[in-house]
N, C-alpha and C. Protein backbone atom coordinates (compact mmCIF):
# COMPACT_ATOMS: atom_id res chain seq x y z
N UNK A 1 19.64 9.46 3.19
CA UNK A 1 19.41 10.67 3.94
C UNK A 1 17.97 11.13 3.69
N UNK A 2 17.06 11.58 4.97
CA UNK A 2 16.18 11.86 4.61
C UNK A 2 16.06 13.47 3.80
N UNK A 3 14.70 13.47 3.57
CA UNK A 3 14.00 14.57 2.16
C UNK A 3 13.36 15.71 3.78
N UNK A 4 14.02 16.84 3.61
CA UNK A 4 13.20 17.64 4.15
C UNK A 4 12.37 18.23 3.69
N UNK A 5 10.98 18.08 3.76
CA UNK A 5 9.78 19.17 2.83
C UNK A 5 8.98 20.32 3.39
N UNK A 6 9.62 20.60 4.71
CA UNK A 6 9.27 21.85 5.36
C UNK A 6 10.10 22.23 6.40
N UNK A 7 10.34 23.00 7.09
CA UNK A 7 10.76 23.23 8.03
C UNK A 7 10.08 22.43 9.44
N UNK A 8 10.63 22.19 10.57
CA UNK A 8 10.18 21.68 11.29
C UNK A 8 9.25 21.76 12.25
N UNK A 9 9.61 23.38 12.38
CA UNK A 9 8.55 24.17 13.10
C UNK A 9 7.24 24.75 12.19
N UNK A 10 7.18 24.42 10.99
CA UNK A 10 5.87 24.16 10.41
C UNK A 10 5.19 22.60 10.27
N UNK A 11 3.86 23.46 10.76
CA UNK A 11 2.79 22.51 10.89
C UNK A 11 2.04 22.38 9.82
N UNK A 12 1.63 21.04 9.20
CA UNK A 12 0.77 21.09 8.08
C UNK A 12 -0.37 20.25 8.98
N UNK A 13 -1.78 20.48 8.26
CA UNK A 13 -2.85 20.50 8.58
C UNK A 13 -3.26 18.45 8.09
N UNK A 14 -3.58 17.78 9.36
CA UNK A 14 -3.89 16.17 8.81
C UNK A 14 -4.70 16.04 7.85
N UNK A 15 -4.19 15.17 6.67
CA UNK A 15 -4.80 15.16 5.81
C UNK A 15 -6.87 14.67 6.06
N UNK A 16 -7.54 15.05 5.43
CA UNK A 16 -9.13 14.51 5.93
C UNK A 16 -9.29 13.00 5.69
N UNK A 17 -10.08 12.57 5.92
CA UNK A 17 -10.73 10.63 5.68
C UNK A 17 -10.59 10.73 4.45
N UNK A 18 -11.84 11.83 3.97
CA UNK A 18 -12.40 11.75 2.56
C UNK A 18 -11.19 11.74 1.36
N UNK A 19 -9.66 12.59 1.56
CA UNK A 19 -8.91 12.60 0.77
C UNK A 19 -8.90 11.48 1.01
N UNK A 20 -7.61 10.93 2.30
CA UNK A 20 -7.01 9.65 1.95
C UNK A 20 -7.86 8.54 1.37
N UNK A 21 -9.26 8.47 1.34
CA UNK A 21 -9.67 7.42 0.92
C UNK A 21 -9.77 7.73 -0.48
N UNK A 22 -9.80 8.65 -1.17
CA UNK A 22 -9.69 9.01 -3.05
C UNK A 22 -8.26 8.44 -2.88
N UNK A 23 -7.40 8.83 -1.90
CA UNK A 23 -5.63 8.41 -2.65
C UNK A 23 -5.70 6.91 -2.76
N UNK A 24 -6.46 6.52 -1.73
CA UNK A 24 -6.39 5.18 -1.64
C UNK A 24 -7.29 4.24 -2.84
N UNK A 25 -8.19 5.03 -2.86
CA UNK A 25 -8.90 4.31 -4.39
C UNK A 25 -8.21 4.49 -5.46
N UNK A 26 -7.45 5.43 -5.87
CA UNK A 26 -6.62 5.76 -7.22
C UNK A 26 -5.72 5.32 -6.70
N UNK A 27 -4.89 4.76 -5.69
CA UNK A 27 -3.52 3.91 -5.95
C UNK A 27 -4.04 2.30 -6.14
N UNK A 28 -4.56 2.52 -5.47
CA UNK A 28 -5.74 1.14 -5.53
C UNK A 28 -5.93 0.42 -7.10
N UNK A 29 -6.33 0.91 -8.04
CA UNK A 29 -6.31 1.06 -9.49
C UNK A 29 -4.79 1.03 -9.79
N UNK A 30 -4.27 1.88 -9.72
CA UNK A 30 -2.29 1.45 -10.12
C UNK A 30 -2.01 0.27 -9.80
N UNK A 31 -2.08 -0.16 -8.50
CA UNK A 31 -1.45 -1.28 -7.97
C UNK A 31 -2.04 -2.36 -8.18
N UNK A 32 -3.45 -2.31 -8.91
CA UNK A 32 -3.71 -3.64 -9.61
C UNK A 32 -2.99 -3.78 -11.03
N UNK A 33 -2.66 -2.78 -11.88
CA UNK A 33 -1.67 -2.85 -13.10
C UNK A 33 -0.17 -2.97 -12.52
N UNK A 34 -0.09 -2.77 -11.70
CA UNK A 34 1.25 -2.96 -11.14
C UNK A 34 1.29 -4.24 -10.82
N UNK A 35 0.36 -5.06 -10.35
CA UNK A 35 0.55 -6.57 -9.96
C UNK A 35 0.17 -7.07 -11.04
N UNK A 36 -0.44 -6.63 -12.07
CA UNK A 36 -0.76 -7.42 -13.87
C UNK A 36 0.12 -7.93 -14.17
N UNK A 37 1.41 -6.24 -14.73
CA UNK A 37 2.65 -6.45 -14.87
C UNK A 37 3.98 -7.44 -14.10
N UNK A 38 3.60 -7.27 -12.80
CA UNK A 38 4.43 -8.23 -12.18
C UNK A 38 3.99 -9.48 -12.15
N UNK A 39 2.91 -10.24 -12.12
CA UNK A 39 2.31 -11.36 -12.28
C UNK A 39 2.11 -11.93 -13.81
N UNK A 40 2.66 -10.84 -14.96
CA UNK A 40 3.34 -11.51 -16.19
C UNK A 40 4.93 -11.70 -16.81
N UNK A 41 5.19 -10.86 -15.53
CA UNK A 41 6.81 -11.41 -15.88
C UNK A 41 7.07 -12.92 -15.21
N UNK A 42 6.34 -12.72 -13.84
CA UNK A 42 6.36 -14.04 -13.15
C UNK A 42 6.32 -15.45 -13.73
N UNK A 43 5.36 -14.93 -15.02
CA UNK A 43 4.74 -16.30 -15.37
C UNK A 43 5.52 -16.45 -16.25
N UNK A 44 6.14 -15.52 -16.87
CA UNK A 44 7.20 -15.25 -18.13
C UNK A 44 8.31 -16.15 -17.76
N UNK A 45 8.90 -15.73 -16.70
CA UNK A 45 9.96 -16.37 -16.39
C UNK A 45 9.89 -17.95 -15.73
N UNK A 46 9.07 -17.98 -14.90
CA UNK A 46 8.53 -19.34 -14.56
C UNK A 46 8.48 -20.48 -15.52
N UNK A 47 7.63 -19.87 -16.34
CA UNK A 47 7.57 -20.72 -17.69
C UNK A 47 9.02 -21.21 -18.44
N UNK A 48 9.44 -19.94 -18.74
CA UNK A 48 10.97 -20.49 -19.20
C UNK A 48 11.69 -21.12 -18.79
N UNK A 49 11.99 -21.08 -17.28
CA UNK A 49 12.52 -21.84 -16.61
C UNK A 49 12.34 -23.22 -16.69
N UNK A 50 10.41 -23.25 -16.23
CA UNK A 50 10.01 -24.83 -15.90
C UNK A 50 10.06 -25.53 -17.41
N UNK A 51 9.67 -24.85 -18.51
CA UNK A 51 9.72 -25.40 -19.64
C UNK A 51 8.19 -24.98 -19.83
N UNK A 52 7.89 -24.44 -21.47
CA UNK A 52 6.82 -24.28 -21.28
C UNK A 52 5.75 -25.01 -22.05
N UNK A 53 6.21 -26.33 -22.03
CA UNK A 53 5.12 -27.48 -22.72
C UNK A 53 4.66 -28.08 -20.70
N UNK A 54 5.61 -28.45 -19.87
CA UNK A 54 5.46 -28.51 -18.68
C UNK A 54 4.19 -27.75 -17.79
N UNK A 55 5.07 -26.42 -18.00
CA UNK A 55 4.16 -25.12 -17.26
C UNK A 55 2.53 -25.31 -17.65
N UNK A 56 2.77 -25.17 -19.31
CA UNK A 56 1.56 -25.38 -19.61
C UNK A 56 0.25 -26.41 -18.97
N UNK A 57 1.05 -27.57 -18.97
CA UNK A 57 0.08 -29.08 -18.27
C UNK A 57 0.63 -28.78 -16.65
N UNK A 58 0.98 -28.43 -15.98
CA UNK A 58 0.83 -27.42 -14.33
C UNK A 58 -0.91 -27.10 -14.19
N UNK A 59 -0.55 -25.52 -15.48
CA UNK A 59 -1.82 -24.50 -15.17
C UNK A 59 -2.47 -25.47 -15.73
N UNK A 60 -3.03 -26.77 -16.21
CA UNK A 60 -4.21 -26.93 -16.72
C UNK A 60 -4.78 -28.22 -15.52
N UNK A 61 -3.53 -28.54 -14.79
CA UNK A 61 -4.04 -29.59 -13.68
C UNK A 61 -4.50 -28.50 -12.61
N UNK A 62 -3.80 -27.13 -12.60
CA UNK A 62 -4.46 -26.81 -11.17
C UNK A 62 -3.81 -26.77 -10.33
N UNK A 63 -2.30 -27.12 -10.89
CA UNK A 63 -0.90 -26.96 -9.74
C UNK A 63 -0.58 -26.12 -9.28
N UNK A 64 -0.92 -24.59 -10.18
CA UNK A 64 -0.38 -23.43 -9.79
C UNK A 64 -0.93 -22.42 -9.05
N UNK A 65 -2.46 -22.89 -8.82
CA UNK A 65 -3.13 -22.08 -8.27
C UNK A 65 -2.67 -22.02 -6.51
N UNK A 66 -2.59 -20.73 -6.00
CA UNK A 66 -2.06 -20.69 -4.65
C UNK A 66 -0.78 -20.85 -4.83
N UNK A 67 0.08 -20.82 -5.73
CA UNK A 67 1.39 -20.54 -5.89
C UNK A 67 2.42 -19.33 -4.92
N UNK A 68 3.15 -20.13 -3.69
CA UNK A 68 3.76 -19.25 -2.93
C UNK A 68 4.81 -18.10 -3.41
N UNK A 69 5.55 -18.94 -4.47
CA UNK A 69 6.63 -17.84 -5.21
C UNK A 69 5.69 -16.30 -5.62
N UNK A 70 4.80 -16.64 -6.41
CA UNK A 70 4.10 -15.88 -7.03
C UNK A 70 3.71 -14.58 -6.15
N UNK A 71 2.95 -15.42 -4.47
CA UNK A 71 2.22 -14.53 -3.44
C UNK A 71 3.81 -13.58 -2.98
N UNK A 72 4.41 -14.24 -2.73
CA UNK A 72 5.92 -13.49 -2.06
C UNK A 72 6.26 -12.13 -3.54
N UNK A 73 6.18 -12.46 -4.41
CA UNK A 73 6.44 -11.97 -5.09
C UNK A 73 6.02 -10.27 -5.46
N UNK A 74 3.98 -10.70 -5.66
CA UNK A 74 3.60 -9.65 -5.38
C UNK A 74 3.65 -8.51 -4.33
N UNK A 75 3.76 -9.40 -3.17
CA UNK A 75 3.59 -8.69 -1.63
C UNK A 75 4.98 -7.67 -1.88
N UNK A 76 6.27 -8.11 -2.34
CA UNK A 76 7.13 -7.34 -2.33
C UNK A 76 7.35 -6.42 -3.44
N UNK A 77 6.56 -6.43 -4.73
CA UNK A 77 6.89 -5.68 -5.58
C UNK A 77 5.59 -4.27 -5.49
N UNK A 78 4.66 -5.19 -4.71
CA UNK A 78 4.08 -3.86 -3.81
C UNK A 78 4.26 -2.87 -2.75
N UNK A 79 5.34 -3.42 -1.89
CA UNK A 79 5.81 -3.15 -0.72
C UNK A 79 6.90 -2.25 -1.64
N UNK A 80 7.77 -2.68 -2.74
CA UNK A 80 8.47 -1.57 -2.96
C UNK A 80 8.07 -0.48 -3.86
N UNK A 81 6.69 -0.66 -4.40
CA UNK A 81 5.77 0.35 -5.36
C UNK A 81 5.88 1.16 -4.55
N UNK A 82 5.11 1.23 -3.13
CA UNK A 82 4.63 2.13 -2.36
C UNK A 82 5.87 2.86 -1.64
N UNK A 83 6.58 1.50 -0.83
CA UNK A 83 7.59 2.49 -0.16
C UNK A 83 8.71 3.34 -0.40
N UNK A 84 8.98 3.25 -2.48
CA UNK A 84 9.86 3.80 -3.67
C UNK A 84 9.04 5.29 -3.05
N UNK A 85 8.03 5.60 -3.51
CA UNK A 85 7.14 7.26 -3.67
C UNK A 85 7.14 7.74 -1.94
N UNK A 86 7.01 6.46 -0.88
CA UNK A 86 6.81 7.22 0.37
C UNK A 86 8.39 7.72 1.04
N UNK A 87 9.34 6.86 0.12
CA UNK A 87 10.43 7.68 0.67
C UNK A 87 11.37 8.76 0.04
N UNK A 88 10.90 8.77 -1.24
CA UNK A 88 11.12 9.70 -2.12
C UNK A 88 10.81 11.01 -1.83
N UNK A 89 9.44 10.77 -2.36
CA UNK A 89 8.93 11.96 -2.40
C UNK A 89 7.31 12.42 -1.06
N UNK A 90 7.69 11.02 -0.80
CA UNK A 90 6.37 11.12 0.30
C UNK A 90 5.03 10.71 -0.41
N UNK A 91 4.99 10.45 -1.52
CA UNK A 91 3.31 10.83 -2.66
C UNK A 91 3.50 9.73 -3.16
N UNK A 92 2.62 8.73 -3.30
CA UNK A 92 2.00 8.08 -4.26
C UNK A 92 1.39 9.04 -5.36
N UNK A 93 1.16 8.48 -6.58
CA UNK A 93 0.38 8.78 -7.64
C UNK A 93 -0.59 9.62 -7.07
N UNK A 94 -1.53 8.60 -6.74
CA UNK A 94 -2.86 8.89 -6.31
C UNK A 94 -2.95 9.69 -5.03
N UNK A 95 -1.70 10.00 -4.02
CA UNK A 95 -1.67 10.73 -3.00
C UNK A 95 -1.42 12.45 -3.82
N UNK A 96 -0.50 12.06 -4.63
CA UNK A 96 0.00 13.24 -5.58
C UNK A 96 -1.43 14.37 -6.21
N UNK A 97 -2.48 13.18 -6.38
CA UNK A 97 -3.42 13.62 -7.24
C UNK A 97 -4.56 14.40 -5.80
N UNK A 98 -4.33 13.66 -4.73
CA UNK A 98 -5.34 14.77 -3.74
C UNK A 98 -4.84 15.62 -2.79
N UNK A 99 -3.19 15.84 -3.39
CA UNK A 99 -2.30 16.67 -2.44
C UNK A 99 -2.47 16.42 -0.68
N UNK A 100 -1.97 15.20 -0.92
CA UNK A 100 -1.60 14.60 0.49
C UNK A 100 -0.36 13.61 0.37
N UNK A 101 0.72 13.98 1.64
CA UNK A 101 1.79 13.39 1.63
C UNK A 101 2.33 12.67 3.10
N UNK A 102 2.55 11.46 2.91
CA UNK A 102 3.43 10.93 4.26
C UNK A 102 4.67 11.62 4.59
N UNK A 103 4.57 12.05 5.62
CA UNK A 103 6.18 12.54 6.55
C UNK A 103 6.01 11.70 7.70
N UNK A 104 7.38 12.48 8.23
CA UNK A 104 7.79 12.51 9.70
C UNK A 104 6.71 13.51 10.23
N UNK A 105 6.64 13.93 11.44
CA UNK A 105 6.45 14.70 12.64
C UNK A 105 7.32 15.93 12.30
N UNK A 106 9.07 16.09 11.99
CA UNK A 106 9.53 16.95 12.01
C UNK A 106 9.86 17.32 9.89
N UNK A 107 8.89 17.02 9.50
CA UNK A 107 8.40 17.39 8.25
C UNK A 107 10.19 16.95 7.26
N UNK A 108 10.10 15.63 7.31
CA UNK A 108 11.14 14.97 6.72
C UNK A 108 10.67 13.77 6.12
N UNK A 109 10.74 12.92 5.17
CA UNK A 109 10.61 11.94 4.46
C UNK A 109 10.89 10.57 5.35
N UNK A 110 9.88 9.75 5.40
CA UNK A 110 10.13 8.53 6.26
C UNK A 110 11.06 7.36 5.53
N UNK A 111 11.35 6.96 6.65
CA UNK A 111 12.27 5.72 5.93
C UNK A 111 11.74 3.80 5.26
N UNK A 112 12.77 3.69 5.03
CA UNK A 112 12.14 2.78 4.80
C UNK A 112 11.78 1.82 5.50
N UNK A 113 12.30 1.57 6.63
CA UNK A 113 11.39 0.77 7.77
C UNK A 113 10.32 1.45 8.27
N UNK A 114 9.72 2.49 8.26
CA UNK A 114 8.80 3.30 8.33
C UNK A 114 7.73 2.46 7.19
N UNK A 115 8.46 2.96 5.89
CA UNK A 115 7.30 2.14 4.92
C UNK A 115 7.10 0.66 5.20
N UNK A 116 7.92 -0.56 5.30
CA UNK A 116 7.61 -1.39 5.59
C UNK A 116 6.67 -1.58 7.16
N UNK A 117 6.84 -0.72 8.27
CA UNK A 117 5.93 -0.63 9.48
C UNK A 117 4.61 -0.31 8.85
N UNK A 118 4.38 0.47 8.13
CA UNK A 118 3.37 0.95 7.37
C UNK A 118 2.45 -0.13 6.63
N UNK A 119 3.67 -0.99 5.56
CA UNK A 119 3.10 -1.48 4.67
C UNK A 119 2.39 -2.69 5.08
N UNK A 120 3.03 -2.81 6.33
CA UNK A 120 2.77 -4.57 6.29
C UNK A 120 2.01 -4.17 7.72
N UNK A 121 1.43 -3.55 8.51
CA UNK A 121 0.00 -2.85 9.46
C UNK A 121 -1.10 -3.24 8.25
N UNK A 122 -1.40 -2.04 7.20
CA UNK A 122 -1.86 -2.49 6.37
C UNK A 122 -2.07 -3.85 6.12
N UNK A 123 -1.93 -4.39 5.41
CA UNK A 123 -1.38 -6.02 4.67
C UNK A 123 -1.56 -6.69 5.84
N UNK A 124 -1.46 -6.22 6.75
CA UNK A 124 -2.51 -7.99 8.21
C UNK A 124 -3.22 -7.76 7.91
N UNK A 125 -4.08 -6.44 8.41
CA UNK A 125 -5.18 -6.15 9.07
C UNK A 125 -6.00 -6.50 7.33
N UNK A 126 -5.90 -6.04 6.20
CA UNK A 126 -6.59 -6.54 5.10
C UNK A 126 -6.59 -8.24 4.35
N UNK A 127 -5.82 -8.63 5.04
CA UNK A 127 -5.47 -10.49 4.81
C UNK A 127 -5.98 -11.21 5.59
N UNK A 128 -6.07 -10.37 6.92
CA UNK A 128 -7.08 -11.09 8.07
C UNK A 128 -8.15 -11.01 7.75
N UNK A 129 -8.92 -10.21 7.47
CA UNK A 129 -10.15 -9.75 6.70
C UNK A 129 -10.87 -10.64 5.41
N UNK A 130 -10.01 -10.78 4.77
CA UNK A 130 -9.82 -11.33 3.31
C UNK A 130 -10.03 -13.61 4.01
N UNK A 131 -9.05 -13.77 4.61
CA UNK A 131 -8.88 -14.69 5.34
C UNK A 131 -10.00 -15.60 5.97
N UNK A 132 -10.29 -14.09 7.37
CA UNK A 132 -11.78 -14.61 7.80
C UNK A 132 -13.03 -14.81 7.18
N UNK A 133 -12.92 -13.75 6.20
CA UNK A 133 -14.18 -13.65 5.24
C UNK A 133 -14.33 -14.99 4.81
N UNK A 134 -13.43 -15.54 3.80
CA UNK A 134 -13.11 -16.95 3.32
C UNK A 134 -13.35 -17.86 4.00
N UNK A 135 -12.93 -18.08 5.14
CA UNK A 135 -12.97 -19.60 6.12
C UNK A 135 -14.46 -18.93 6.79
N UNK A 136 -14.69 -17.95 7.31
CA UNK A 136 -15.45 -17.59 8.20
C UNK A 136 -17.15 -17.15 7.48
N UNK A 137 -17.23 -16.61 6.41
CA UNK A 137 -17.89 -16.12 5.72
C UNK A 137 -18.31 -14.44 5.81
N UNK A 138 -19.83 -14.44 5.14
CA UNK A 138 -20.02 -12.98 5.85
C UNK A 138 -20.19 -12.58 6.89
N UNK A 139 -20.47 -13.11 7.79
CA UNK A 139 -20.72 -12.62 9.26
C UNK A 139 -19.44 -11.95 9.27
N UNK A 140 -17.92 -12.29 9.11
CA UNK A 140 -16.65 -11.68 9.37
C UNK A 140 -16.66 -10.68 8.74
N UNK A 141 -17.68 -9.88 7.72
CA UNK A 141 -17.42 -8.50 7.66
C UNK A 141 -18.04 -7.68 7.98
N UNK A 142 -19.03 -7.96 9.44
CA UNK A 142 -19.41 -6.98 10.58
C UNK A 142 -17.88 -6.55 11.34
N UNK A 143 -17.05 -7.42 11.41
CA UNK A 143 -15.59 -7.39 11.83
C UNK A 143 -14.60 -6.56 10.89
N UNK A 144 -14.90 -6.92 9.85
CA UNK A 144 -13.58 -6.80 8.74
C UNK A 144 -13.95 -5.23 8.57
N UNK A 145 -14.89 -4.66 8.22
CA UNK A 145 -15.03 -3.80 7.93
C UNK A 145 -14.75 -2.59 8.55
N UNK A 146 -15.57 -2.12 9.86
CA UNK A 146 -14.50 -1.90 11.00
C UNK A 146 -13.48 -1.67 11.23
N UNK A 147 -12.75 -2.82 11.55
CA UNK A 147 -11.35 -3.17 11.54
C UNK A 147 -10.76 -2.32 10.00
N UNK A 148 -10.84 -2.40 8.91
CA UNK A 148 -10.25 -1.85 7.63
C UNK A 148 -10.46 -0.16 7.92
N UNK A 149 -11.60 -0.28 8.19
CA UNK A 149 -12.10 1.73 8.48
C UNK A 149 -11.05 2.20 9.64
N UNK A 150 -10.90 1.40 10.72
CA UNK A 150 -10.16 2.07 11.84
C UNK A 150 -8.78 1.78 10.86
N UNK A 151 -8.23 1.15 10.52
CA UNK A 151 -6.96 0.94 10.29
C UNK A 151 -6.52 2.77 9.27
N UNK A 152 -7.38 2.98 8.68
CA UNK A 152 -7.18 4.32 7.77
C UNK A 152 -7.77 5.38 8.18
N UNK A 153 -8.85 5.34 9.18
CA UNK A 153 -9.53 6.59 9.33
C UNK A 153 -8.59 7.36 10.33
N UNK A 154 -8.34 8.52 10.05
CA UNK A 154 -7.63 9.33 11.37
C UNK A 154 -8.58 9.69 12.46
N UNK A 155 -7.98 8.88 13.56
CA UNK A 155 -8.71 9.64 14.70
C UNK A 155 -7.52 10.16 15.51
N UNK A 156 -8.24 12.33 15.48
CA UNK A 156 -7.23 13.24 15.99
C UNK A 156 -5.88 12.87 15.39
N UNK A 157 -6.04 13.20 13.77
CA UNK A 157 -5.66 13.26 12.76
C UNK A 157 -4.17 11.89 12.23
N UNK A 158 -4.56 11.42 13.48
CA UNK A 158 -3.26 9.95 13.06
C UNK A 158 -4.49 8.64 12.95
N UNK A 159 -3.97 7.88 12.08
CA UNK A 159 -4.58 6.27 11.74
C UNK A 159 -3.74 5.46 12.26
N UNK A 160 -4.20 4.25 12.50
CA UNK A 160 -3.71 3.26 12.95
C UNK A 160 -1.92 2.92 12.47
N UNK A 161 -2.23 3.18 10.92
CA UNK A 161 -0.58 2.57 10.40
C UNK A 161 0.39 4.52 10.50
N UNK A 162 -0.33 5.37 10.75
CA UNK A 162 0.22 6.98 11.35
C UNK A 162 0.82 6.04 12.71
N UNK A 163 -0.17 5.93 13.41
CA UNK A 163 0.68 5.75 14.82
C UNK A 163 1.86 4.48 14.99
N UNK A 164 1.30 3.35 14.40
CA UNK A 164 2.47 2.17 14.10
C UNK A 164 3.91 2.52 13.52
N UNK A 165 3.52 3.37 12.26
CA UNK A 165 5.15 4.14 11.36
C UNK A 165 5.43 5.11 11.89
N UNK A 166 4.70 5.68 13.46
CA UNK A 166 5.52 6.89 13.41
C UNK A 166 5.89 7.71 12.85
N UNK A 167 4.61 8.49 11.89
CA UNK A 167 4.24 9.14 10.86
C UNK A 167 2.84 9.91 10.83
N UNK A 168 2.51 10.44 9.54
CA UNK A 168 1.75 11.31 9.60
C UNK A 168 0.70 11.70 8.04
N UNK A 169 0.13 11.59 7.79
CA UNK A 169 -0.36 12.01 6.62
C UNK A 169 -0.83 13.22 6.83
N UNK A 170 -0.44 14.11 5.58
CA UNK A 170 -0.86 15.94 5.99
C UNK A 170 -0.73 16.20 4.85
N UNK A 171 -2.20 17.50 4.68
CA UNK A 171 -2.54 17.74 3.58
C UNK A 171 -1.40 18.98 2.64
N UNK A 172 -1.47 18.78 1.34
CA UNK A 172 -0.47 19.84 1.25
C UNK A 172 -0.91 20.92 0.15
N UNK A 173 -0.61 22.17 0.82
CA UNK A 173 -1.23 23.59 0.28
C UNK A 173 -1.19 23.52 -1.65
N UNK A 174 -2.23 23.57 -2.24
CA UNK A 174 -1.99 23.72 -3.72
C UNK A 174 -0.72 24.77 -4.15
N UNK A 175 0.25 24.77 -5.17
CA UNK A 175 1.41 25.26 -5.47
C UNK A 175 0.83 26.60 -5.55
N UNK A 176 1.46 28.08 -5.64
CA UNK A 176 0.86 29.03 -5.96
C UNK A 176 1.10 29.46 -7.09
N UNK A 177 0.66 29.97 -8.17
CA UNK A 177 0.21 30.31 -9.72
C UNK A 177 0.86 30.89 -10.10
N UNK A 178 1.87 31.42 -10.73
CA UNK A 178 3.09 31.98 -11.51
C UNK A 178 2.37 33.05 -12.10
């Protein structure tokens, strides 16, 4: 069931560029300790499994590098970092920290196909980027770059993955002082 966090007939004000891009740099920072942690259990368990005199002579031929289990792995334990706080509570960490929150339109908590519409808009448009850069070089980040800015910048206060999730980022009033 969704989280109502306002009434419906209140309007909150779109969050600015300048926030979402601080939320996005401070989750940015989490979610690389968040993939540390998940990319040492991975290996934790991998290892045990494969044996770890085995595993060991793997990583030293060079077998493991580009490891698909591993990529699936992260993609989803990120996909549920983010979309755990966006359907909760609407806030990431780092959204928490510049008082900006994902809703609905009618000021309700999105779902989780919402977060996954969300997560994975995101996650092309930065893999394509990442991708072309690689095969293509720098010339692809007269492209990439661009492309990454439109994907987050609000224009007339929705972004690219706002209009894809059918959602909204909006700023939210500091608590008032007891």
């Amino acid at each position: 069931m969704p989280r109502r966090f306002h009434d419906a007939e209140e309007l909150l004000p779109p969050a600015t560029a300048l926030k979402r891009a601080l939320a996005i740099i401070y989750d940015g920072l989490i979610s690389i300790a968040v993939l540390l942690v998940a990319s040492w259990i991975y290996t934790m368990i991998a290892g045990w499994m494969t044996g770890w005199d085995q595993y060991e002579q793997m990583a030293e031929a060079g077998e493991l590098s580009g490891d698909p289990g591993l990529t699936f792995v992260l993609f989803l334990v990120l996909y549920l970092f983010f979309a755990y706080f966006w359907t909760r509570i609407g806030q990431t960490l780092g959204m928490q920290v510049w008082r900006v929150r994902i809703e609905n339109l009618d000021g309700t908590s999105v779902s989780w196909t919402q977060a996954l519409i969300r997560y994975a808009t995101a996650a092309t448009v930065v893999f394509l980027s990442i991708l072309g850069g690689y095969y293509l070089g720098a010339l692809t980040m007269l492209l990439s770059i661009p492309a990454i800015l439109a994907l987050f910048y609000p224009i007339n206060g929705l972004s690219l993955t706002d209009r894809a999730s059918n959602s909204v980022v909006v700023q939210v009033a500091k608590p008032e002082k007891k």
